[in-house]
PDB file of N, CA and C in Angstrom:
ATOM      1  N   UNK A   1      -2.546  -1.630   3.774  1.00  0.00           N
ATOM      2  CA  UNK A   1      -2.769  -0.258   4.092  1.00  0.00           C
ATOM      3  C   UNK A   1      -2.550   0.633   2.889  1.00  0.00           C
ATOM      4  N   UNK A   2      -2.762   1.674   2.738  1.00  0.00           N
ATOM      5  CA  UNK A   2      -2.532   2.964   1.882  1.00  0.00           C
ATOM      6  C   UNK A   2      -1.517   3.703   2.033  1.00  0.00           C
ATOM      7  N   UNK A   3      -1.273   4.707   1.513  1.00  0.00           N
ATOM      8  CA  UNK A   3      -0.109   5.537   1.003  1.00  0.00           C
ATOM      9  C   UNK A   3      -1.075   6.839   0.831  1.00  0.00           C
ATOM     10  N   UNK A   4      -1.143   7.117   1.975  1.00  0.00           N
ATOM     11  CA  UNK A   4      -2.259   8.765   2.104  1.00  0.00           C
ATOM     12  C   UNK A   4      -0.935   9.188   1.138  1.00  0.00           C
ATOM     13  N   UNK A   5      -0.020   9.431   1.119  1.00  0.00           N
ATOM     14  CA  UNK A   5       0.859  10.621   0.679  1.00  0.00           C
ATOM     15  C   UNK A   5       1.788  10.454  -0.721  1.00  0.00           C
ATOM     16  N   UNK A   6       1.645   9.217  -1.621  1.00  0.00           N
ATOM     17  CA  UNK A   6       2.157   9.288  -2.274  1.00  0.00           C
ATOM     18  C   UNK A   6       2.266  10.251  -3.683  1.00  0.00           C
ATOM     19  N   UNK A   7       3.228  10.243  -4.351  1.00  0.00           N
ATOM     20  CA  UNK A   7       3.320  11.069  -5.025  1.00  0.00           C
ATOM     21  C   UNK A   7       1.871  11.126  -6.044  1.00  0.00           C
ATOM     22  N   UNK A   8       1.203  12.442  -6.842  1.00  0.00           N
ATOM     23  CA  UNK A   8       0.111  12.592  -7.936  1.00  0.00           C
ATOM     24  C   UNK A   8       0.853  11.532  -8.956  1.00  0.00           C
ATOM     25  N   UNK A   9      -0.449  11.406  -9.695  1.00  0.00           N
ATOM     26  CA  UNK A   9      -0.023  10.535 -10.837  1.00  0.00           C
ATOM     27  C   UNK A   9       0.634  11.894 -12.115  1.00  0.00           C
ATOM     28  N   UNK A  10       1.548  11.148 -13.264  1.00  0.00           N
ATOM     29  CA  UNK A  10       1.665  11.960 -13.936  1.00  0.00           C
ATOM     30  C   UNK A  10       0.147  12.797 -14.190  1.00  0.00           C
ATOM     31  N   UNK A  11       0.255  14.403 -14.896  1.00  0.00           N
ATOM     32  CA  UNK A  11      -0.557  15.225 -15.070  1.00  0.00           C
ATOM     33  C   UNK A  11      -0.585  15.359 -16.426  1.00  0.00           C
ATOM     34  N   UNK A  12       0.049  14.747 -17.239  1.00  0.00           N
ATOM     35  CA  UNK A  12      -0.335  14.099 -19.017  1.00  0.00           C
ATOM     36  C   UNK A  12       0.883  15.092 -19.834  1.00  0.00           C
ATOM     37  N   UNK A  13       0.793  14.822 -21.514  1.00  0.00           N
ATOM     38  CA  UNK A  13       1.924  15.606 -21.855  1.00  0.00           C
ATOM     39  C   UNK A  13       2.128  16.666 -21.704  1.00  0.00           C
ATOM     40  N   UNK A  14       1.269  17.837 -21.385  1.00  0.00           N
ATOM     41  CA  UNK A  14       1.564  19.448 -20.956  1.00  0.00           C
ATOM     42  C   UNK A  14       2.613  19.112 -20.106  1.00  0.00           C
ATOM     43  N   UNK A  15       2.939  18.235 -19.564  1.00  0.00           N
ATOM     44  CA  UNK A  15       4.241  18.892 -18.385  1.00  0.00           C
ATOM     45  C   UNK A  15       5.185  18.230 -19.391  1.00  0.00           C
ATOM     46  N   UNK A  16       4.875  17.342 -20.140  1.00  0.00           N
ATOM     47  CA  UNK A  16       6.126  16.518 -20.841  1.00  0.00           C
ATOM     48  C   UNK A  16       6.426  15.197 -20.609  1.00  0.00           C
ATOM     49  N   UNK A  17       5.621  14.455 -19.359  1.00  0.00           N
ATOM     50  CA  UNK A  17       5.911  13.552 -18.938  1.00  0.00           C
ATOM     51  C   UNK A  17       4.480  13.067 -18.866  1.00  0.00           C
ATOM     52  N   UNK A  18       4.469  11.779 -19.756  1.00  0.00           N
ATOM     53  CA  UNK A  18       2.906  11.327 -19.623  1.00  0.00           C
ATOM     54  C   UNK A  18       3.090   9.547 -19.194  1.00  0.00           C
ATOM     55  N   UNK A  19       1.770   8.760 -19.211  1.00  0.00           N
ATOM     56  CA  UNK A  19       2.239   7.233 -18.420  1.00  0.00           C
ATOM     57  C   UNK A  19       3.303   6.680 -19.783  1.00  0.00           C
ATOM     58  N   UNK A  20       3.027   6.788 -20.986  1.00  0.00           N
ATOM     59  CA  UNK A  20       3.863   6.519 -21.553  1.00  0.00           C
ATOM     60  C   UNK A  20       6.069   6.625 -21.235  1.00  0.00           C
ATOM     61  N   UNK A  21       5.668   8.080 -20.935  1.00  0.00           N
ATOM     62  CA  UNK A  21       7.067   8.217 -20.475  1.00  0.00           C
ATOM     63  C   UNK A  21       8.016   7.425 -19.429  1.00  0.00           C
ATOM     64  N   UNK A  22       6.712   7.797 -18.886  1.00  0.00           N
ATOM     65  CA  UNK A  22       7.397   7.467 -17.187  1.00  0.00           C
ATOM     66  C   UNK A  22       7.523   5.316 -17.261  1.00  0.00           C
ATOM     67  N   UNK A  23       6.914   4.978 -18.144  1.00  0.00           N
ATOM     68  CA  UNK A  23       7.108   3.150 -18.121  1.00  0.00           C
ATOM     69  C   UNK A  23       8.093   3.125 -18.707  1.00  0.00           C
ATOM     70  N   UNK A  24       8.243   3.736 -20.111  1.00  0.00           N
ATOM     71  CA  UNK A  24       9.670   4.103 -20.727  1.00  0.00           C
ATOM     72  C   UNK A  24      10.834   3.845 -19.648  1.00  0.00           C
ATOM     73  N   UNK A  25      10.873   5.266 -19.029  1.00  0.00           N
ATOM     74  CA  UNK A  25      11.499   5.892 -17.948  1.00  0.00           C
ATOM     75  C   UNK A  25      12.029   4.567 -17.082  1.00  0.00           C
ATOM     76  N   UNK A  26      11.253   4.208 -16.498  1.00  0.00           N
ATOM     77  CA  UNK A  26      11.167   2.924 -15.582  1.00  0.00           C
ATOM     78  C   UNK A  26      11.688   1.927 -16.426  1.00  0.00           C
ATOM     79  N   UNK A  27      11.650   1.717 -16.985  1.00  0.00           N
ATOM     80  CA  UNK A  27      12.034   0.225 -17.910  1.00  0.00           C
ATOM     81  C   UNK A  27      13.783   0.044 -17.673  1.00  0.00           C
ATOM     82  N   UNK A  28      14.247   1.118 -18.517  1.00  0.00           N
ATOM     83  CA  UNK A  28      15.312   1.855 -18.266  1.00  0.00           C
ATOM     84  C   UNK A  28      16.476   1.549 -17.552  1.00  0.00           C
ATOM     85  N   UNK A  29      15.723   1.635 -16.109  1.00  0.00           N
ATOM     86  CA  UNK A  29      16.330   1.478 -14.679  1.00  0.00           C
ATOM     87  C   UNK A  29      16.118   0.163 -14.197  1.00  0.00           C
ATOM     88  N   UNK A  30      17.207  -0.689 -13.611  1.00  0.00           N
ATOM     89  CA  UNK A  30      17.224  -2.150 -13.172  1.00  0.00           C
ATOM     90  C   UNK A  30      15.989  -2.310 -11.745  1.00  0.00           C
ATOM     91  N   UNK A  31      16.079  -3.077 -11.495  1.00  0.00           N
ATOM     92  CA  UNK A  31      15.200  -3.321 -10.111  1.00  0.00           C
ATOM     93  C   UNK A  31      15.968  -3.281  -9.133  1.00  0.00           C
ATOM     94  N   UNK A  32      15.763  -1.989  -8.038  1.00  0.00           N
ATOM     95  CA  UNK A  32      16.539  -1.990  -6.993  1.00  0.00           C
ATOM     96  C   UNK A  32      17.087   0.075  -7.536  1.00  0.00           C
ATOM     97  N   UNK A  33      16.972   0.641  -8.444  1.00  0.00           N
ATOM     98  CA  UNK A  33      16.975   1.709  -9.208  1.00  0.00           C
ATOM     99  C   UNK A  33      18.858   2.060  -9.004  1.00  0.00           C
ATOM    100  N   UNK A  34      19.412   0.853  -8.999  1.00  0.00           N
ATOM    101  CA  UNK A  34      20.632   1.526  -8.665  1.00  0.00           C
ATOM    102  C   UNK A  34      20.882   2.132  -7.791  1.00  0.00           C
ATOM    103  N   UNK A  35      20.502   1.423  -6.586  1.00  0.00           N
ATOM    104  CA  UNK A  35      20.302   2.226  -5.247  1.00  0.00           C
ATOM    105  C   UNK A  35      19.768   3.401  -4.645  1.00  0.00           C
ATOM    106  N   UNK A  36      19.233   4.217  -5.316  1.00  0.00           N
ATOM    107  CA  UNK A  36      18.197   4.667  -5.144  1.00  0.00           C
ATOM    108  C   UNK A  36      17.076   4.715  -4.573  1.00  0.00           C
ATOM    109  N   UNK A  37      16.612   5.147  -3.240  1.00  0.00           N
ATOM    110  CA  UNK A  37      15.854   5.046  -2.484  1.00  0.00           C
ATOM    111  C   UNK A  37      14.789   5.578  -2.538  1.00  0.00           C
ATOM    112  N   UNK A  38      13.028   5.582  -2.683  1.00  0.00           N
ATOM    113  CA  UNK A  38      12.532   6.719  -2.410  1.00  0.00           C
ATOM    114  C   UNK A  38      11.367   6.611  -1.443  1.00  0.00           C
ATOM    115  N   UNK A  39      11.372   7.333  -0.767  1.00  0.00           N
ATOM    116  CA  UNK A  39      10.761   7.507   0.412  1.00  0.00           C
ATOM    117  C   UNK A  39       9.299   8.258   0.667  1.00  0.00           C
ATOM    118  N   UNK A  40       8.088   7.535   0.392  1.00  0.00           N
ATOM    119  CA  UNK A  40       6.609   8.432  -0.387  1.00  0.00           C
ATOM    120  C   UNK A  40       5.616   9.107   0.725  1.00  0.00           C
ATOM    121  N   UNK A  41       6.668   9.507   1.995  1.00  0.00           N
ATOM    122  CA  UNK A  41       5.975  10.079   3.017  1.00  0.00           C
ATOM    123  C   UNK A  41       6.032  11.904   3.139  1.00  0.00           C
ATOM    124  N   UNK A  42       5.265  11.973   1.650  1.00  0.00           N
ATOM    125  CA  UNK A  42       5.138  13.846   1.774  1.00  0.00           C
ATOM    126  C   UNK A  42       3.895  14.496   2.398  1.00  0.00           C
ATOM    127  N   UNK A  43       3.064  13.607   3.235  1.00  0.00           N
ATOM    128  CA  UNK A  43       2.168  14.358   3.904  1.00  0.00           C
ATOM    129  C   UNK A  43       2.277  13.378   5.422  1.00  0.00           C
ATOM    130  N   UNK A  44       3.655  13.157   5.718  1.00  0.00           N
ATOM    131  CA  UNK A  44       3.512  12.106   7.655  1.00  0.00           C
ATOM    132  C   UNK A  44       3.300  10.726   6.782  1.00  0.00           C
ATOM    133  N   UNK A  45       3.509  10.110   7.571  1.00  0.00           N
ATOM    134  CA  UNK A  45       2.961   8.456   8.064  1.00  0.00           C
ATOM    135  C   UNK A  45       2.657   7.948   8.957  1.00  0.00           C
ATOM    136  N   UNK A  46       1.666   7.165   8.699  1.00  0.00           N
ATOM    137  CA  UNK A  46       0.815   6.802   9.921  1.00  0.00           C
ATOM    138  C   UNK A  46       1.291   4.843   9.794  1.00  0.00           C
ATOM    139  N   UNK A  47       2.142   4.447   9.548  1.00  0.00           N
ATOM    140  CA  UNK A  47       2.587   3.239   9.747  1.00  0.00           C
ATOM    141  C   UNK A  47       4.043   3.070   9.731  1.00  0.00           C
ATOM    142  N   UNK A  48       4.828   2.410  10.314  1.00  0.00           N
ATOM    143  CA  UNK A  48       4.261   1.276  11.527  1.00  0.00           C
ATOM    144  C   UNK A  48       3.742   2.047  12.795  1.00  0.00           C
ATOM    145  N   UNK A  49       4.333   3.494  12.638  1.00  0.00           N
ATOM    146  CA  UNK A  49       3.745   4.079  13.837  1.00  0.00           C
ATOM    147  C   UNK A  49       3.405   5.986  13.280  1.00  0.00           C
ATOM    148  N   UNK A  50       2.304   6.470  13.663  1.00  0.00           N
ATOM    149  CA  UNK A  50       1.736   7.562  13.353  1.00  0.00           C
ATOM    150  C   UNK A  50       2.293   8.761  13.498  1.00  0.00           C
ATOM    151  N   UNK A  51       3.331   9.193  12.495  1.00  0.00           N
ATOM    152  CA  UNK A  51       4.191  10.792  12.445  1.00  0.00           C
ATOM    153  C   UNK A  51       3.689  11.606  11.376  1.00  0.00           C
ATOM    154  N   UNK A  52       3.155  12.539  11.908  1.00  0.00           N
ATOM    155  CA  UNK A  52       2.944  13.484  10.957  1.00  0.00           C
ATOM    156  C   UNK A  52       4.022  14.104   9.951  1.00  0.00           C
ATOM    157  N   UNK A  53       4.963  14.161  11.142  1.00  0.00           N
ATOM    158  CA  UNK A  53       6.234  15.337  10.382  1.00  0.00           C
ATOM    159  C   UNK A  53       7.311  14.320   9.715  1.00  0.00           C
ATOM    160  N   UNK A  54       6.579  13.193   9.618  1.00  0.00           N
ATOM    161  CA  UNK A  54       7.359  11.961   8.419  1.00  0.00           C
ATOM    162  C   UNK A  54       7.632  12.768   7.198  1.00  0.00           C
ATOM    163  N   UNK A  55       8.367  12.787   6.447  1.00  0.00           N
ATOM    164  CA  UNK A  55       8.789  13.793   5.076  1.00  0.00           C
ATOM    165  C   UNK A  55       9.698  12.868   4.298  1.00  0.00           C
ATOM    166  N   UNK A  56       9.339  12.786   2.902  1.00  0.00           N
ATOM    167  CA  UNK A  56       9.679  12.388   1.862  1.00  0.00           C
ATOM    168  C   UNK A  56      10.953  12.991   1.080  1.00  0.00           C
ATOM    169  N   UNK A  57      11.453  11.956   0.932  1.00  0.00           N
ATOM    170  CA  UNK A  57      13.192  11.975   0.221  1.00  0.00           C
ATOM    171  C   UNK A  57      13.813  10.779  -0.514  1.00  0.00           C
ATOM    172  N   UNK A  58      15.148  11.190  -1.422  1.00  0.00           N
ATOM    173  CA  UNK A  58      15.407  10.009  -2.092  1.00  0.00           C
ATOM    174  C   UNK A  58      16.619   9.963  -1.295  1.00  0.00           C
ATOM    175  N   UNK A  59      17.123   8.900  -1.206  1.00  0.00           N
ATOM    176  CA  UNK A  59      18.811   8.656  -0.915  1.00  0.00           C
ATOM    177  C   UNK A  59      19.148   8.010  -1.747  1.00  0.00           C
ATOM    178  N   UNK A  60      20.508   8.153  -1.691  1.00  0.00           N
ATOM    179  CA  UNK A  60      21.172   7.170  -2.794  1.00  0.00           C
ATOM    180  C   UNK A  60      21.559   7.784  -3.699  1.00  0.00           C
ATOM    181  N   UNK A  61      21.587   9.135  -3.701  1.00  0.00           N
ATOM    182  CA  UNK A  61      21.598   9.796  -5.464  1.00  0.00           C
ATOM    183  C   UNK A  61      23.022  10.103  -5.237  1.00  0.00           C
ATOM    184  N   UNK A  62      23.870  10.088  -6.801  1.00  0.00           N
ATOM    185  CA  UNK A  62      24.886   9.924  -7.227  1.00  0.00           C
ATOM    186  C   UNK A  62      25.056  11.071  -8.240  1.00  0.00           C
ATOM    187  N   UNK A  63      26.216  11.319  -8.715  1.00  0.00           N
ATOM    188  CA  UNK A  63      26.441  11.784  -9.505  1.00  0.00           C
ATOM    189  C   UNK A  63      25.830  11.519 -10.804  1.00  0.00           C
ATOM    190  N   UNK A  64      26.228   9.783 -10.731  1.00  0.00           N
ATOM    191  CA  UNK A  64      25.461   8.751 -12.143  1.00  0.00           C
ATOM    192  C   UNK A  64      24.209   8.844 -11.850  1.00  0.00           C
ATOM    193  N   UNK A  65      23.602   8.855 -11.177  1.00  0.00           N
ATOM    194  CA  UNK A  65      22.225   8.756 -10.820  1.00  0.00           C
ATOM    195  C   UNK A  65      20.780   9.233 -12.357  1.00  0.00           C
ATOM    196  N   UNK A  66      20.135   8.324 -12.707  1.00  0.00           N
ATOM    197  CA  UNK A  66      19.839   9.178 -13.976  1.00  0.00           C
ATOM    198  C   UNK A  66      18.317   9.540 -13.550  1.00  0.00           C
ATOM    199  N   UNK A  67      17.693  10.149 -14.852  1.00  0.00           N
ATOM    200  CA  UNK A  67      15.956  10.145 -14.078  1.00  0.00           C
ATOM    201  C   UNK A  67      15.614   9.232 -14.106  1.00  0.00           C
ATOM    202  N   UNK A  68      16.315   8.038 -15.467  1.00  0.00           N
ATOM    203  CA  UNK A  68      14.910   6.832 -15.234  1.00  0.00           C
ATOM    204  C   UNK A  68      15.373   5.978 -13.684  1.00  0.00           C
ATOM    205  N   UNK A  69      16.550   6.270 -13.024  1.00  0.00           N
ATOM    206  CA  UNK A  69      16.829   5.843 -11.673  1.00  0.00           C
ATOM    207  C   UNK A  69      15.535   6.499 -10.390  1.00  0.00           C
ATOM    208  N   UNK A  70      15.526   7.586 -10.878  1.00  0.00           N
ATOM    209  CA  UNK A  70      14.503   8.675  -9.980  1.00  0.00           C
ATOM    210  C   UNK A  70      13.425   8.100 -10.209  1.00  0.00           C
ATOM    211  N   UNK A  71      12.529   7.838 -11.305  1.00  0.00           N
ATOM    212  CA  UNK A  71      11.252   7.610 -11.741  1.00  0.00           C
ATOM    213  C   UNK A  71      11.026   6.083 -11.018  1.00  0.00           C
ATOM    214  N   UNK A  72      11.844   4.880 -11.573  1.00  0.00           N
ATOM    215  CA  UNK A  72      11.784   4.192 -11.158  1.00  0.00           C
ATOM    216  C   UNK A  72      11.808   3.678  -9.164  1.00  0.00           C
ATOM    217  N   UNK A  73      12.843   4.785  -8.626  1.00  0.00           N
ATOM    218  CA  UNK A  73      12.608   4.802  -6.968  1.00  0.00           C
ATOM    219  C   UNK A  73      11.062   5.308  -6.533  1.00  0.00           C
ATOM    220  N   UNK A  74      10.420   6.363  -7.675  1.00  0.00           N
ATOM    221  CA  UNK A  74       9.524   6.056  -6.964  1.00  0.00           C
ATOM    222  C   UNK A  74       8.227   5.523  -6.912  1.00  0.00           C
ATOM    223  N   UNK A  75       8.671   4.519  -7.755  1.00  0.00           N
ATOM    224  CA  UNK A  75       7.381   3.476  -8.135  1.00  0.00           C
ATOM    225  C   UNK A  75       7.800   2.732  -6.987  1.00  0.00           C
ATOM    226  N   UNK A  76       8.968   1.952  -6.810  1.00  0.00           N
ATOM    227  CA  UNK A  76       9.148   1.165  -6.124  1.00  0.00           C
ATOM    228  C   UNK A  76       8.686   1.463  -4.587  1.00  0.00           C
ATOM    229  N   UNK A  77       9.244   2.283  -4.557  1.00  0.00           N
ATOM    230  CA  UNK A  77       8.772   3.499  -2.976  1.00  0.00           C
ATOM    231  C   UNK A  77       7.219   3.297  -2.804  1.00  0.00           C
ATOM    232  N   UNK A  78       7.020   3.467  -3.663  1.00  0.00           N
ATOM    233  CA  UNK A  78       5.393   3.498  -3.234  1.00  0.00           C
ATOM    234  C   UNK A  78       4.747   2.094  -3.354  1.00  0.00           C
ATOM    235  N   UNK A  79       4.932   1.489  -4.206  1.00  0.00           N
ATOM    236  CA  UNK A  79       4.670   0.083  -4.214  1.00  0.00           C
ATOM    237  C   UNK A  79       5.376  -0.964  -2.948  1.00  0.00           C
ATOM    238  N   UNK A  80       6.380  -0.799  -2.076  1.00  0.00           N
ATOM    239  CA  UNK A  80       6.333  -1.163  -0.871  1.00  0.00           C
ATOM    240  C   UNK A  80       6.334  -0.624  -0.338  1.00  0.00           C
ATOM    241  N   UNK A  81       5.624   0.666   0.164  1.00  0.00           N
ATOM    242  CA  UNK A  81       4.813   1.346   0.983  1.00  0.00           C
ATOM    243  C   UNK A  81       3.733   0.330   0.814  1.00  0.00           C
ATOM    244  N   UNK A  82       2.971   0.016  -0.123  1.00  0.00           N
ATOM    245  CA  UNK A  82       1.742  -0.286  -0.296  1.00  0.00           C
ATOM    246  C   UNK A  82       2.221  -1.366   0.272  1.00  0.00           C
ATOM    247  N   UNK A  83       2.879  -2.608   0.414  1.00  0.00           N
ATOM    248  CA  UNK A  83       2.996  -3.831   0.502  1.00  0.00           C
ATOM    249  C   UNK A  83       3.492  -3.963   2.469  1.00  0.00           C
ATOM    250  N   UNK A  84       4.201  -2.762   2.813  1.00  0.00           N
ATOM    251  CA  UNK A  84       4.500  -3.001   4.448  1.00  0.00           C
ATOM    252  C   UNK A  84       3.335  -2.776   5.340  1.00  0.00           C
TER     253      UNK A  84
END
């Protein structure tokens, strides 16, 4: 299935963050993002069962928590989205 809602892809270096960064970014962070959760339902989900008012969030964040922890939750997030 798809991921109607996952996050845009980076929007290139004008914001500062281009694919370069963000693999950087990701590299960074272990597998599993240091617990770090992220959750890629910002427009509903329609699996396993169909909620619109499904809404997207991270858990897990810490004090330590870094960005390449963030960046990396939400690759993962979305990549088993894609896989359930």
């Amino acid at each position: 299935g798809g991921v109607p809602s996952g996050p845009p892809p980076p929007s290139g270096e004008e914001k500062g963050v281009g694919y370069a960064e963000v693999e950087r970014l990701v590299d960074e962070s272990p597998t599993g993002s240091r617990g770090v959760l992220y959750l890629p339902w910002l427009q509903g989900e329609r699996s396993p069962f169909t909620d619109p008012n499904a809404s997207g969030c991270f858990l897990g964040i810490r004090a330590d928590t870094s960005k390449a922890d963030l960046y990396r939750s939400v690759i993962e997030g979305v990549c088993y989205s894609f896989c359930s």
